[in-house]
C-alpha atoms as a PDB file:
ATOM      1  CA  UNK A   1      20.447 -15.815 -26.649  1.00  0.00           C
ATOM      2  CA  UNK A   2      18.216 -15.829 -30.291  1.00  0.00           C
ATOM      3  CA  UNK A   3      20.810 -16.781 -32.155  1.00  0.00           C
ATOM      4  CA  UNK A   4      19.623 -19.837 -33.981  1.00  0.00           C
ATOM      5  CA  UNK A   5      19.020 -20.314 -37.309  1.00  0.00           C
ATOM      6  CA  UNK A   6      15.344 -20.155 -36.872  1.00  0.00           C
ATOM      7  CA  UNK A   7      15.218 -17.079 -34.694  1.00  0.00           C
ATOM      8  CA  UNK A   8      17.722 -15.409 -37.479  1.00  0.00           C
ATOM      9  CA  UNK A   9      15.315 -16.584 -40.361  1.00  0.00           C
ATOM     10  CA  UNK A  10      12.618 -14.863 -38.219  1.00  0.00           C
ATOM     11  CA  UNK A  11      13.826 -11.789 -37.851  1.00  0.00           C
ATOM     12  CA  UNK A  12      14.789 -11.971 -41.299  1.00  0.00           C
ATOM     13  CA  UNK A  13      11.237 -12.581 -42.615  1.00  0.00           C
ATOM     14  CA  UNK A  14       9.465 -10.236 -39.662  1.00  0.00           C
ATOM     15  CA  UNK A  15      11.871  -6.956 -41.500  1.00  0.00           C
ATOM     16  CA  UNK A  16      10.895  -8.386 -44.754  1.00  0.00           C
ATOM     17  CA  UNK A  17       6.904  -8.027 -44.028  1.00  0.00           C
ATOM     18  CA  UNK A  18       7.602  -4.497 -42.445  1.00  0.00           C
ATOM     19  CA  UNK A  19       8.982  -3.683 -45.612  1.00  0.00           C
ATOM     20  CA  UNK A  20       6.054  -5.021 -47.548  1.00  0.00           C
ATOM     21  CA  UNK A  21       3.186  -3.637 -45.630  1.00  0.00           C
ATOM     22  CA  UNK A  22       4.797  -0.140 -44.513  1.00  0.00           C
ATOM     23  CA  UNK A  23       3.320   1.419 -47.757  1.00  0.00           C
ATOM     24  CA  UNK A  24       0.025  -0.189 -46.234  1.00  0.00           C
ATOM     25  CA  UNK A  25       0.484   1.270 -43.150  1.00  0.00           C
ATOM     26  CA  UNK A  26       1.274   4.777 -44.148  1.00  0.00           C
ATOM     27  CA  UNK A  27      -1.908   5.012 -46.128  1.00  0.00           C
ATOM     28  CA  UNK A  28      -3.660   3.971 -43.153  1.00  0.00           C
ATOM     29  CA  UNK A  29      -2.203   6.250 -41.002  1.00  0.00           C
ATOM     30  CA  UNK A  30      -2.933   9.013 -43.528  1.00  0.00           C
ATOM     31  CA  UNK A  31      -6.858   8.103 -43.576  1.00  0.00           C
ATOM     32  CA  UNK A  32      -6.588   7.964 -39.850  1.00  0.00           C
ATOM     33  CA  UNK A  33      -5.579  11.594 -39.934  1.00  0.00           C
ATOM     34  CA  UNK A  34      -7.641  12.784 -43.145  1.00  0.00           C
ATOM     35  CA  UNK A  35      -4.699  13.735 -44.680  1.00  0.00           C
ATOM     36  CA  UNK A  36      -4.850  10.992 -47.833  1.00  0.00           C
ATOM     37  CA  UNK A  37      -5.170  13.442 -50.543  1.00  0.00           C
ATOM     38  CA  UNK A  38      -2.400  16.017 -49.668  1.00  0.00           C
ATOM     39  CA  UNK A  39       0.382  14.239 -50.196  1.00  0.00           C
ATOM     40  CA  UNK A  40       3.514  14.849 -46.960  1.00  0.00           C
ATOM     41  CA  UNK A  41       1.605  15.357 -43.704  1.00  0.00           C
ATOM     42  CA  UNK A  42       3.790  18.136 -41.650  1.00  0.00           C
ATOM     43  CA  UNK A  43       3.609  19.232 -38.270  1.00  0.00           C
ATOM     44  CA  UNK A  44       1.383  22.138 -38.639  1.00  0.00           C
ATOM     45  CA  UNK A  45      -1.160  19.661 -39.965  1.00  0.00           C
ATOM     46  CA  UNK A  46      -0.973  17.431 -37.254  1.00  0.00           C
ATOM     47  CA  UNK A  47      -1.347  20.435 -34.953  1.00  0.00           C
ATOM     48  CA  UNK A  48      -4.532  21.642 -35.811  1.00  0.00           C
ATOM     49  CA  UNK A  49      -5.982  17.419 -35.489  1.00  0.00           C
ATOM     50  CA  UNK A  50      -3.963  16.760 -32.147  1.00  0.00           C
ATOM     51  CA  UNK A  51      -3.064  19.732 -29.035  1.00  0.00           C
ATOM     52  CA  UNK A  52       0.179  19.276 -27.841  1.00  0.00           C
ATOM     53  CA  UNK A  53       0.263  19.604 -23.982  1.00  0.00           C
ATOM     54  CA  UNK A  54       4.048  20.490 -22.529  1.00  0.00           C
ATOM     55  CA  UNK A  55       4.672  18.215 -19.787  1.00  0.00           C
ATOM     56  CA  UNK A  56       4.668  21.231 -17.061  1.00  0.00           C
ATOM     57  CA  UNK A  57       1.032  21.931 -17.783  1.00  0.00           C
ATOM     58  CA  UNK A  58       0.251  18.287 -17.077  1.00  0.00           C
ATOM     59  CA  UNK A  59       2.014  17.550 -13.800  1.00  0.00           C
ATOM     60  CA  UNK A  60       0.062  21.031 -12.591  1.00  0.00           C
ATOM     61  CA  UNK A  61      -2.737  19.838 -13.339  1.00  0.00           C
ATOM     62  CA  UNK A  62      -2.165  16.404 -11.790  1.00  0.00           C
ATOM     63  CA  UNK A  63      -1.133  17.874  -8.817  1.00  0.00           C
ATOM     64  CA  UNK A  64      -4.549  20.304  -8.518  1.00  0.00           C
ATOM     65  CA  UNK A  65      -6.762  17.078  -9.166  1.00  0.00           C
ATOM     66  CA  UNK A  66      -4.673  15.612  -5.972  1.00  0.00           C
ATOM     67  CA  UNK A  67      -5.050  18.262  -3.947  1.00  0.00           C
ATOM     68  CA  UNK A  68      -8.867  18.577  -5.041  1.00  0.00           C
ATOM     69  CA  UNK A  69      -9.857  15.072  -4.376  1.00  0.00           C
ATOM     70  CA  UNK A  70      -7.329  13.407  -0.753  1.00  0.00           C
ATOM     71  CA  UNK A  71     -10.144  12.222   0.501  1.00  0.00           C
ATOM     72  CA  UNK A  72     -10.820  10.166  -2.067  1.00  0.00           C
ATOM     73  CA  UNK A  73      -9.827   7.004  -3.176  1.00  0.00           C
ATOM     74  CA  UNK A  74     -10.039   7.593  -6.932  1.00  0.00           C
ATOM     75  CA  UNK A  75      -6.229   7.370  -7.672  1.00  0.00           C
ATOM     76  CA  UNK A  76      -5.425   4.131  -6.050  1.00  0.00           C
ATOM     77  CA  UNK A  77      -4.881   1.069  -7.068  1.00  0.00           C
ATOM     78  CA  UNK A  78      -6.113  -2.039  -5.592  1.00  0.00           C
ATOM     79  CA  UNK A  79      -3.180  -3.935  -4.576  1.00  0.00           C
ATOM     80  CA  UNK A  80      -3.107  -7.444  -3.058  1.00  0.00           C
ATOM     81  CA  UNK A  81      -2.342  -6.725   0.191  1.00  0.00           C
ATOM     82  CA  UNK A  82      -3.428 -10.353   1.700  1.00  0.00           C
ATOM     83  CA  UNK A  83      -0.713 -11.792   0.664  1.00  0.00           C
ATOM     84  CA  UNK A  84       2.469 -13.122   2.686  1.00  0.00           C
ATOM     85  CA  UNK A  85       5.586 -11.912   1.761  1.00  0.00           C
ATOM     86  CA  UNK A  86       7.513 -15.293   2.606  1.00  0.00           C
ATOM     87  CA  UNK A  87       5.316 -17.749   1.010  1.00  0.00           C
ATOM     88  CA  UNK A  88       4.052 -15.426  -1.374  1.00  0.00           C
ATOM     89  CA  UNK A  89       0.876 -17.376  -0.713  1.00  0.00           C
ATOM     90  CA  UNK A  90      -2.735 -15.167  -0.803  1.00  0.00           C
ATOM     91  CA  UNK A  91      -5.635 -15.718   1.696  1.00  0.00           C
ATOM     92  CA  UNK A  92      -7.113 -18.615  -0.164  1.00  0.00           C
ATOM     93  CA  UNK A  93      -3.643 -20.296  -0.496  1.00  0.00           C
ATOM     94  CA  UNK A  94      -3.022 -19.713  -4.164  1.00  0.00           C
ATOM     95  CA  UNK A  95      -0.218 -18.642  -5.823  1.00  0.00           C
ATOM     96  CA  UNK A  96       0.527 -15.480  -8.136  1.00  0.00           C
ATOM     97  CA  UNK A  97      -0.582 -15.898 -11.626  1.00  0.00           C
ATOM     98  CA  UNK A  98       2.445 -14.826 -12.975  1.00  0.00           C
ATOM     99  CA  UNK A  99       4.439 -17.565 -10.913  1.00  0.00           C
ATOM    100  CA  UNK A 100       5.289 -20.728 -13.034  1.00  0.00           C
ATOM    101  CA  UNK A 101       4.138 -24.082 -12.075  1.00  0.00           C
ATOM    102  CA  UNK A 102       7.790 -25.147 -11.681  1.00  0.00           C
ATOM    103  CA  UNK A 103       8.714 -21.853  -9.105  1.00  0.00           C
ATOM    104  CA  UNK A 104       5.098 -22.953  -6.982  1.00  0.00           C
ATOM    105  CA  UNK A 105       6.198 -26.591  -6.652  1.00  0.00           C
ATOM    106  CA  UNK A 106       9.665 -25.563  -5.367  1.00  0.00           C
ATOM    107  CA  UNK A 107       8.235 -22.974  -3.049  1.00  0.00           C
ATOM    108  CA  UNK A 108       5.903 -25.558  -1.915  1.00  0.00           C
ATOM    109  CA  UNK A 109       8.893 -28.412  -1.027  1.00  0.00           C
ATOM    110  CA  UNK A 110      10.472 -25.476   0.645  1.00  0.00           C
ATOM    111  CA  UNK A 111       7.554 -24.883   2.772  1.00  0.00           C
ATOM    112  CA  UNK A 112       7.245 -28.892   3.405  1.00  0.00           C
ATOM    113  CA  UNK A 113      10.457 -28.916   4.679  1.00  0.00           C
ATOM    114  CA  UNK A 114      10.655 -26.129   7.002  1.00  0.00           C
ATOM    115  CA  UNK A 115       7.495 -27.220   8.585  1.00  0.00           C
ATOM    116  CA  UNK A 116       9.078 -31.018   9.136  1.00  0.00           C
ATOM    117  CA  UNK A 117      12.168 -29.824  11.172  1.00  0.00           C
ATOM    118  CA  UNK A 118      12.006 -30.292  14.962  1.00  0.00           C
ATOM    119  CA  UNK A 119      13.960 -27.524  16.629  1.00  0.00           C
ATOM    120  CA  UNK A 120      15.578 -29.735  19.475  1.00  0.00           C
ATOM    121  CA  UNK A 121      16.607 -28.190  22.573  1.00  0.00           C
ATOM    122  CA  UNK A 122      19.960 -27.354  23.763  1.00  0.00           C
ATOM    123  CA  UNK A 123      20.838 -28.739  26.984  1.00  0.00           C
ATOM    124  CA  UNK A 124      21.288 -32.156  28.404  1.00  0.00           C
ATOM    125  CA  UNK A 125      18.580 -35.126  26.781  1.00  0.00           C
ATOM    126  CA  UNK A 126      17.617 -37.487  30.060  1.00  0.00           C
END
């Protein structure tokens, strides 16, 4: 896919503004760090503004806080558990937002027309 003159000529002219306004951005980054009137920012500079946390430390800690707090409900989302799995249809009869008007109106004719068919028995019709 994207490979159309005017996607092309996009990309083209989106690299061309990250070449113009990187010197732009690196300045701001600098002042974001107070670092505008050293010159190179290194590592050891960055250190003392930001602590860097291995990831060991963090899942520990994550799994204290969880064994703290099981009672509560602080670290669970609120999921949308109303709706139907089939229809994918919520309490009020709505559709998910992310579903597109032309996937709700097919799901819809689907519906239609499973609810119109008559099973009809097996067996001899007198």
């Amino acid at each position: 896919m994207a490979k159309s003159l005017r996607s092309k000529w996009k990309r083209k002219m989106r690299a061309e503004k990250r070449k113009k306004n990187a010197p732009k951005e690196l300045a701001r980054l600098k002042v974001a760090l107070g670092q505008e009137g050293k010159g190179e920012i290194t590592m050891k500079d960055v250190a003392e503004i930001a602590t860097v946390v291995p990831a060991k430390k963090l899942k520990e800690k994550a799994e204290d806080v969880e064994m703290l707090g099981e009672d509560d409900d602080m670290g669970q989302m609120e999921m949308d558990s109303k709706r139907n799995k089939k229809t994918m249809l919520n309490e009020h009869g709505q559709y998910p937002v992310w579903m597109s008007q032309r996937q709700a109106k097919k799901m819809k004719s689907k519906r239609k027309a499973s609810k119109g068919k008559q099973k009809t028995k097996k067996g001899v019709a007198w």
